[in-house]
N, C-alpha and C. Protein backbone atom coordinates (compact mmCIF):
# COMPACT_ATOMS: atom_id res chain seq x y z
N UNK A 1 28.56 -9.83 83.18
CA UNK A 1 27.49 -9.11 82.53
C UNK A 1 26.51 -8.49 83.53
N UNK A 2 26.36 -9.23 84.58
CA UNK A 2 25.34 -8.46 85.74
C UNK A 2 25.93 -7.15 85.87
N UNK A 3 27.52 -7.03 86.39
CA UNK A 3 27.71 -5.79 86.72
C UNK A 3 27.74 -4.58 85.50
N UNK A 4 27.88 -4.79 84.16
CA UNK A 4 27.73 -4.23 83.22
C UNK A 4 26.16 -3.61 83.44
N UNK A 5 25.20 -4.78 83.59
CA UNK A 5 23.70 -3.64 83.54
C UNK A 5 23.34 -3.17 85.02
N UNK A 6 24.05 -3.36 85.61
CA UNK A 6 23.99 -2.82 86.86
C UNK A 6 24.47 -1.16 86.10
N UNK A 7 25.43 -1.35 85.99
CA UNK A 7 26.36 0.01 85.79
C UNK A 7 25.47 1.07 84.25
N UNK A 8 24.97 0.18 83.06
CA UNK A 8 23.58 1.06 82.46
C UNK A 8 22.63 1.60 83.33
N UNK A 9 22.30 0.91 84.08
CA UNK A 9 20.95 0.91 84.97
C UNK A 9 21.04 2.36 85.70
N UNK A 10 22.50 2.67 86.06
CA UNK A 10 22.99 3.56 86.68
C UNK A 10 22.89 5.01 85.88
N UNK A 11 23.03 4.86 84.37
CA UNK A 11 23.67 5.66 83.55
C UNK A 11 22.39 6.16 83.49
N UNK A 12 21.42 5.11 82.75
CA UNK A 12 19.95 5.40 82.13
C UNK A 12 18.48 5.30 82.77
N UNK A 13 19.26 5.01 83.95
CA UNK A 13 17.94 5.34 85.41
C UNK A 13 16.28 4.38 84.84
N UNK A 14 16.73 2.98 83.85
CA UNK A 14 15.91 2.06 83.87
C UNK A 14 16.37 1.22 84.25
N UNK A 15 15.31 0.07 84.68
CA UNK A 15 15.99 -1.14 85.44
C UNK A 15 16.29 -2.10 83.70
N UNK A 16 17.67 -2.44 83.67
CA UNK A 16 18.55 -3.45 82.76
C UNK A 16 18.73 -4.31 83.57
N UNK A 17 18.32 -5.45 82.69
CA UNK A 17 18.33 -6.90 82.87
C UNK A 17 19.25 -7.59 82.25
N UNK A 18 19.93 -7.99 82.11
CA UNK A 18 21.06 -8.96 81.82
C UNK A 18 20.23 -10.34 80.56
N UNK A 19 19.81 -10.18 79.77
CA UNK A 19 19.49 -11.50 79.12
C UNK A 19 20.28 -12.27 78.19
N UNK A 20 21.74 -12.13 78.41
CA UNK A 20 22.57 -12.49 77.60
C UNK A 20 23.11 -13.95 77.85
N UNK A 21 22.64 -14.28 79.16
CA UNK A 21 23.24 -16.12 80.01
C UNK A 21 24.53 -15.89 79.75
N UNK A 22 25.50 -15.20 79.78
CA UNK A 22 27.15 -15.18 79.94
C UNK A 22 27.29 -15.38 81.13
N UNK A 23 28.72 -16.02 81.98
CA UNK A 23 28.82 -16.23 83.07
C UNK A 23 30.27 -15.76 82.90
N UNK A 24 30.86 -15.05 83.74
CA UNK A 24 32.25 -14.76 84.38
C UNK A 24 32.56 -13.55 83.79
N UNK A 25 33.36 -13.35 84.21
CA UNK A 25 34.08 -12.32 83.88
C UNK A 25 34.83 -11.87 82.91
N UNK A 26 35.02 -10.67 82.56
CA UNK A 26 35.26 -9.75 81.25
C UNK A 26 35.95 -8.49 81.67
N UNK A 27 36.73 -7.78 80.94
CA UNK A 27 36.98 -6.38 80.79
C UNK A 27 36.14 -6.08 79.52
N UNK A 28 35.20 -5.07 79.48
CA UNK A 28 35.06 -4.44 78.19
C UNK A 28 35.15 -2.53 78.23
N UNK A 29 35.80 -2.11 76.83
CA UNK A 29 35.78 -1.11 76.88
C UNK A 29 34.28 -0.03 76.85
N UNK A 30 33.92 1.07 77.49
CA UNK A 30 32.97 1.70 76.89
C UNK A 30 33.38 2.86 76.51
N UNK A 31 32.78 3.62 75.05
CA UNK A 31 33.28 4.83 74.94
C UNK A 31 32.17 5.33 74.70
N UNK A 32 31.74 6.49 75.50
CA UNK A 32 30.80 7.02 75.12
C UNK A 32 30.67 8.69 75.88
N UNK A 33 29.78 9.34 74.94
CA UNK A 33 29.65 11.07 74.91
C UNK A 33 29.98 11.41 75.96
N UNK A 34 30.71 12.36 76.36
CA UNK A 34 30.64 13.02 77.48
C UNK A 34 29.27 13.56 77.40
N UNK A 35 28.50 14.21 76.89
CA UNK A 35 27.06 14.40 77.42
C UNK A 35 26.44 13.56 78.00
N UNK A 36 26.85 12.10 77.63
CA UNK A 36 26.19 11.55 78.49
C UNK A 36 26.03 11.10 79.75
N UNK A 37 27.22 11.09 80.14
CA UNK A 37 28.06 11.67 81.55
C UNK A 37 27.41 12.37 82.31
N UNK A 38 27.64 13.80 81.64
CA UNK A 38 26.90 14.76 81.91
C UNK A 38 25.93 14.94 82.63
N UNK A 39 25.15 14.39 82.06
CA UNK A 39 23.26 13.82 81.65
C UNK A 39 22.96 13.39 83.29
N UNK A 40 23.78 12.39 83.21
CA UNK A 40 23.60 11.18 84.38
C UNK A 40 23.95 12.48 85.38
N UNK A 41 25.16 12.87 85.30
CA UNK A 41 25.52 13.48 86.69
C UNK A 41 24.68 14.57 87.39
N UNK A 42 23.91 15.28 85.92
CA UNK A 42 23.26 15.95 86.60
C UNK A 42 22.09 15.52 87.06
N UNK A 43 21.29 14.97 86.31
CA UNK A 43 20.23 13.96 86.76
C UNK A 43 20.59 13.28 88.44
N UNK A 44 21.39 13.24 88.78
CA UNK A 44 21.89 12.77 90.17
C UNK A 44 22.58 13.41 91.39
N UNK A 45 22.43 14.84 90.55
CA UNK A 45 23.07 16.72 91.60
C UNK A 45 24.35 16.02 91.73
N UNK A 46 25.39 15.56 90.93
CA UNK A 46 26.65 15.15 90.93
C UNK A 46 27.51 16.06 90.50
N UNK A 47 28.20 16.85 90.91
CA UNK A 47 28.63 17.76 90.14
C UNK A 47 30.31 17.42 89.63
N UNK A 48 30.35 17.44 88.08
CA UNK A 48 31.49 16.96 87.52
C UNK A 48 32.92 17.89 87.37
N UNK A 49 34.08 17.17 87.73
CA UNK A 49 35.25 18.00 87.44
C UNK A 49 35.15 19.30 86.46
N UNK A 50 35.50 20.19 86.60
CA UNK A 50 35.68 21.26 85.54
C UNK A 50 36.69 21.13 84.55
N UNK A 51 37.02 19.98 84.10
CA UNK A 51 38.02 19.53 83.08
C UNK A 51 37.44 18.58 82.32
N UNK A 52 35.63 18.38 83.10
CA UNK A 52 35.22 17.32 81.85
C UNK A 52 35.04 18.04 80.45
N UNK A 53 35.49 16.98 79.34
CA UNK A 53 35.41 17.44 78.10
C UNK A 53 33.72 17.91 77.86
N UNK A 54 33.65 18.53 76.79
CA UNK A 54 32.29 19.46 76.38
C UNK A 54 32.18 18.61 75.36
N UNK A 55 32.73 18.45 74.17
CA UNK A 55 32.86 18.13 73.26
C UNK A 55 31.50 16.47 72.79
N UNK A 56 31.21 15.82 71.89
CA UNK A 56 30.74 14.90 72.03
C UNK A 56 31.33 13.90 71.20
N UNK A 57 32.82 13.87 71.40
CA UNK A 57 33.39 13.10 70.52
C UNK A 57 33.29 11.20 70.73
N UNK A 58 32.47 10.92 71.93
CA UNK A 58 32.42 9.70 71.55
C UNK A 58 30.93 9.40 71.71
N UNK A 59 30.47 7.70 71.32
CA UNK A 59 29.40 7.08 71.01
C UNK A 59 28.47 7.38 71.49
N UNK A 60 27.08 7.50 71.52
CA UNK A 60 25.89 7.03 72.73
C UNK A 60 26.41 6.27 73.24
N UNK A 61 25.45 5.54 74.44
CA UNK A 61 25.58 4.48 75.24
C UNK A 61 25.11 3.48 74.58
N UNK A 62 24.37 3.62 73.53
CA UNK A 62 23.89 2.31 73.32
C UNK A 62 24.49 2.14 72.09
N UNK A 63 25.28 3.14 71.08
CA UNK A 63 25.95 2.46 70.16
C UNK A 63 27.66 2.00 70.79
N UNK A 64 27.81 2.45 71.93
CA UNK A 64 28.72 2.03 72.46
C UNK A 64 28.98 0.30 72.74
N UNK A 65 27.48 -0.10 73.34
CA UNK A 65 26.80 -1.18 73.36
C UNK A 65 27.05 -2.23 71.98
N UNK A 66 26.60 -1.56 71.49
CA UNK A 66 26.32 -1.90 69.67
C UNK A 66 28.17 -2.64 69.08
N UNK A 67 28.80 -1.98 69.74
CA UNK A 67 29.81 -1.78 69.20
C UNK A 67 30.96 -3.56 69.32
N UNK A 68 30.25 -3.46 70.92
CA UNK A 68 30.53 -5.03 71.70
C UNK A 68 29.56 -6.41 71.67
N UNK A 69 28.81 -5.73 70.47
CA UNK A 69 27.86 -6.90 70.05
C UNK A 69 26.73 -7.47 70.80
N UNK A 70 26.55 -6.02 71.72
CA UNK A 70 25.47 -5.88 72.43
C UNK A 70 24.56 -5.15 72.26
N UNK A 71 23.32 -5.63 72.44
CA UNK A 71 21.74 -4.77 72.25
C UNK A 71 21.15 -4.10 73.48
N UNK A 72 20.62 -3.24 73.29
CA UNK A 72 19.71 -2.60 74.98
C UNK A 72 17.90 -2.91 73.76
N UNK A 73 16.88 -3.50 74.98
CA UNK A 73 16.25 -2.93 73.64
C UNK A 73 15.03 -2.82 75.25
N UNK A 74 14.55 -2.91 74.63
CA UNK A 74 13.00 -2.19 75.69
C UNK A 74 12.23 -3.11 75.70
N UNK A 75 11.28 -3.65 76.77
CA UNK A 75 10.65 -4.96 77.07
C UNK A 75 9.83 -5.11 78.36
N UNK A 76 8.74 -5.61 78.06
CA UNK A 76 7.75 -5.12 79.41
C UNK A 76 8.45 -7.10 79.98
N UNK A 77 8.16 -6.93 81.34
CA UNK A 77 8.84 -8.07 81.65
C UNK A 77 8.55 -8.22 83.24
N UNK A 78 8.11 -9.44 83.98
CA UNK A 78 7.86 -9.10 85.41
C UNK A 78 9.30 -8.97 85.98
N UNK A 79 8.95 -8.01 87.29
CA UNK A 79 10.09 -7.84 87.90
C UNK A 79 9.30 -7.94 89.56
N UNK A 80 10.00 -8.06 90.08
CA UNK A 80 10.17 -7.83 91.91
C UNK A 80 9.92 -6.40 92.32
N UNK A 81 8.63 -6.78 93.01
CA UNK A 81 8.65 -4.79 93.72
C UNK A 81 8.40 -5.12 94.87
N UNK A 82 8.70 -4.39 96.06
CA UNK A 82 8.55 -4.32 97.07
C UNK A 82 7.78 -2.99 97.87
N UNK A 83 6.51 -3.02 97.78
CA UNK A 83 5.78 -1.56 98.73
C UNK A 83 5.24 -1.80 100.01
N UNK A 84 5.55 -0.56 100.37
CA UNK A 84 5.55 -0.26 101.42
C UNK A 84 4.67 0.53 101.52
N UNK A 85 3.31 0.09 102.36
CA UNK A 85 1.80 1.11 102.21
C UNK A 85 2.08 2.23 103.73
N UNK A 86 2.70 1.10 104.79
CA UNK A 86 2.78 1.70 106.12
C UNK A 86 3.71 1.64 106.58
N UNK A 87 3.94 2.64 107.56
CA UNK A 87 5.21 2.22 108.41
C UNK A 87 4.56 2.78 109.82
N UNK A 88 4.90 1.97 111.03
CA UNK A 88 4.52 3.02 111.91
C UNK A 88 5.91 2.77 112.98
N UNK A 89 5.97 3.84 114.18
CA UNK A 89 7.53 3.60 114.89
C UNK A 89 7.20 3.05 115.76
N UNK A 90 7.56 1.77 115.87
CA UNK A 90 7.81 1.22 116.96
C UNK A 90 8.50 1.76 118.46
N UNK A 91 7.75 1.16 119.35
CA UNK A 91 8.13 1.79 120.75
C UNK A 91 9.55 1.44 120.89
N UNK A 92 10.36 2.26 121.84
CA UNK A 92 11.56 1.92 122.24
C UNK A 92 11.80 1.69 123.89
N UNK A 93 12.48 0.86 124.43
CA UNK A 93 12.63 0.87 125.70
C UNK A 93 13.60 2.39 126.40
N UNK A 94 13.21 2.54 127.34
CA UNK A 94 13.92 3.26 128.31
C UNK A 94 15.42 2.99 129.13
């Protein structure tokens, strides 16, 4: 399941959290829009095969989700940040 919201996280450019406590491993199918594909790729200057379908014959992502008896839902929640106010360059030897 980690790598599953790893791989949303990717799609929908929010950080997904895993709150499901499953452990191991799975195949699951996803079917979902080629727009949404799309979406992502361009959102990321990815530029997609010229044979991707146009069409929107399959799910959202999240009824795709829906489908495997999984929820996405939205949730304020602490997370880990790491900033960086300064940087300065360190000297190098000769």
């Amino acid at each position: 399941m980690p790598a599953l919201a790893q791989l949303m996280a990717s799609f929908l450019d929010w950080l997904v959290v895993d709150g499901t406590g499953l452990t191991g491993t799975c195949d699951v199918p996803l079917d979902f829009a080629p727009d949404d594909l799309r979406n992502r790729a361009k959102a990321s200057g990815v530029a997609l095969p010229a044979d991707t379908p146009s069409d929107a014959s399959g799910y959202s992502i999240a009824a795709s989700l829906q489908r495997l008896g999984l929820k996405l839902e939205s949730r304020r929640m602490p997370v880990d940040i790491i900033v960086i106010d300064r940087l300065e360059k360190a000297p190098t030897g000769n």
